[in-house]
Protein backbone atom coordinates (compact mmCIF):
# COMPACT_ATOMS: atom_id res chain seq x y z
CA UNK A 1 2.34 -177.76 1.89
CA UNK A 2 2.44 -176.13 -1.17
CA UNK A 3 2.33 -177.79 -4.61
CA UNK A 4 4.08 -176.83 -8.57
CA UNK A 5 2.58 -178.82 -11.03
CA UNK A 6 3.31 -178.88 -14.51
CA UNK A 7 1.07 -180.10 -16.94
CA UNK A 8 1.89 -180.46 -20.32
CA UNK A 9 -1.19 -181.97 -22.18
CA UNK A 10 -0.77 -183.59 -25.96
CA UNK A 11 -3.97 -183.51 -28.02
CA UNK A 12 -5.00 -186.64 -29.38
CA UNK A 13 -8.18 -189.38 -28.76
CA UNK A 14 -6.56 -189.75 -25.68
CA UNK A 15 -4.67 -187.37 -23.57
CA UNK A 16 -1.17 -188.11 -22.16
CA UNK A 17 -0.98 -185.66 -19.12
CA UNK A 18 2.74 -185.25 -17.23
CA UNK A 19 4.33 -183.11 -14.54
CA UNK A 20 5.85 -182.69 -11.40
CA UNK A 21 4.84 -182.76 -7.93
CA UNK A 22 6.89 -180.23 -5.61
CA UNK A 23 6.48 -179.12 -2.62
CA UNK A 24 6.92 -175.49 -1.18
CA UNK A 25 11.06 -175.79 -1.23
CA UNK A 26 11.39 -177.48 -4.26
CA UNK A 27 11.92 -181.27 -3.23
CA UNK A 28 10.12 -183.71 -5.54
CA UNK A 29 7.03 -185.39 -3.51
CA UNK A 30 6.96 -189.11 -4.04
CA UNK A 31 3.86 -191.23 -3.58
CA UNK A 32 1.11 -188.46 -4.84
CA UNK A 33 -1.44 -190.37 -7.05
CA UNK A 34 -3.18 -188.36 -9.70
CA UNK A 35 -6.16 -189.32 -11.20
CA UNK A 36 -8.47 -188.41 -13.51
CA UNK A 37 -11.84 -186.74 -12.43
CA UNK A 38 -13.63 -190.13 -13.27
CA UNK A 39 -10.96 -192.14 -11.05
CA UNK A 40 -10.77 -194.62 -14.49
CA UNK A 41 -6.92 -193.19 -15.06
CA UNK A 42 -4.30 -193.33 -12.36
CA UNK A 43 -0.78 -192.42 -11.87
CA UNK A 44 1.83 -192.14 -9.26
CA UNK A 45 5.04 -189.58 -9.03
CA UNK A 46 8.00 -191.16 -8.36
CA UNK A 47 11.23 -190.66 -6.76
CA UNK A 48 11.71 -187.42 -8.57
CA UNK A 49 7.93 -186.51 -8.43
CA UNK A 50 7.36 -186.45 -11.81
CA UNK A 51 3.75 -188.60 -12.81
CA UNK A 52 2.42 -189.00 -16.25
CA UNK A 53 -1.81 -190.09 -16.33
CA UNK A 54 -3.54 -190.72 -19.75
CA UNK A 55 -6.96 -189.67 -19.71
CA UNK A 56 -10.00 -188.92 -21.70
CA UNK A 57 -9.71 -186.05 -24.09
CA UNK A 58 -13.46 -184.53 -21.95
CA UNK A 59 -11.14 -184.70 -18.76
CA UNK A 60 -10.45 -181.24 -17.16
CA UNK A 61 -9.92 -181.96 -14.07
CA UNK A 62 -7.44 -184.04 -11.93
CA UNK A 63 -7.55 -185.17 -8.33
CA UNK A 64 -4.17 -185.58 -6.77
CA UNK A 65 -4.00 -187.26 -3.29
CA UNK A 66 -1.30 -187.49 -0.82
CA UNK A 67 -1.84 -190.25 2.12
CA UNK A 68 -2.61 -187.97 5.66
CA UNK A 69 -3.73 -184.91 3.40
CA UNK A 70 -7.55 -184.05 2.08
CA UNK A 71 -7.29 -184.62 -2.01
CA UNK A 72 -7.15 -181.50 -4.11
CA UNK A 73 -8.98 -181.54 -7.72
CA UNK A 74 -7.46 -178.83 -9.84
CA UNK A 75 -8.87 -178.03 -13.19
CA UNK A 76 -6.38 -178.76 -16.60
CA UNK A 77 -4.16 -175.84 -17.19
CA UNK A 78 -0.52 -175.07 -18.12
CA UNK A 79 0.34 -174.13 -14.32
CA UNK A 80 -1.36 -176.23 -11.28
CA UNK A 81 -0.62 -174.25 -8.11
CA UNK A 82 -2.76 -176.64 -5.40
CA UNK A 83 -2.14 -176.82 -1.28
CA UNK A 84 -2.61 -180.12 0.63
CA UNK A 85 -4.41 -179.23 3.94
């Protein structure tokens, strides 16, 4: 299954990370939880698959799991292209 996920990050203290969670066709995926790389910030896309997670402004990376897949981490970037196996 193949993932789109846009991040846009705002720079502040914290950072206020959103997107969307597709999968190869285009359908929203509900249920993925995103985290930061600590695990301290969580969020959760919803019916439309969009999630929003604040996290630390040293945060780079997120970890996005979906339940019956192995978690991905992807590192921050405009463009997230990651594949549940």
């Amino acid at each position: 299954m193949l993932l789109l996920l846009v991040v846009l990050p705002t720079l502040a203290q914290d950072i206020s990370t959103s997107g969307t969670v597709k999968d190869s066709n285009g359908n929203p995926l509900v249920g993925v939880v995103v985290s930061s790389e600590d695990g301290t910030k969580k969020g959760l896309t919803d019916i439309e698959g969009r999630f929003t997670v604040s996290s630390n402004v040293g945060d780079r990376s997120f970890i996005f799991s979906l339940l019956g897949y192995k978690d991905v981490k992807e590192k921050l970037k405009d463009k997230i292209w990651a594949i549940f196996k």
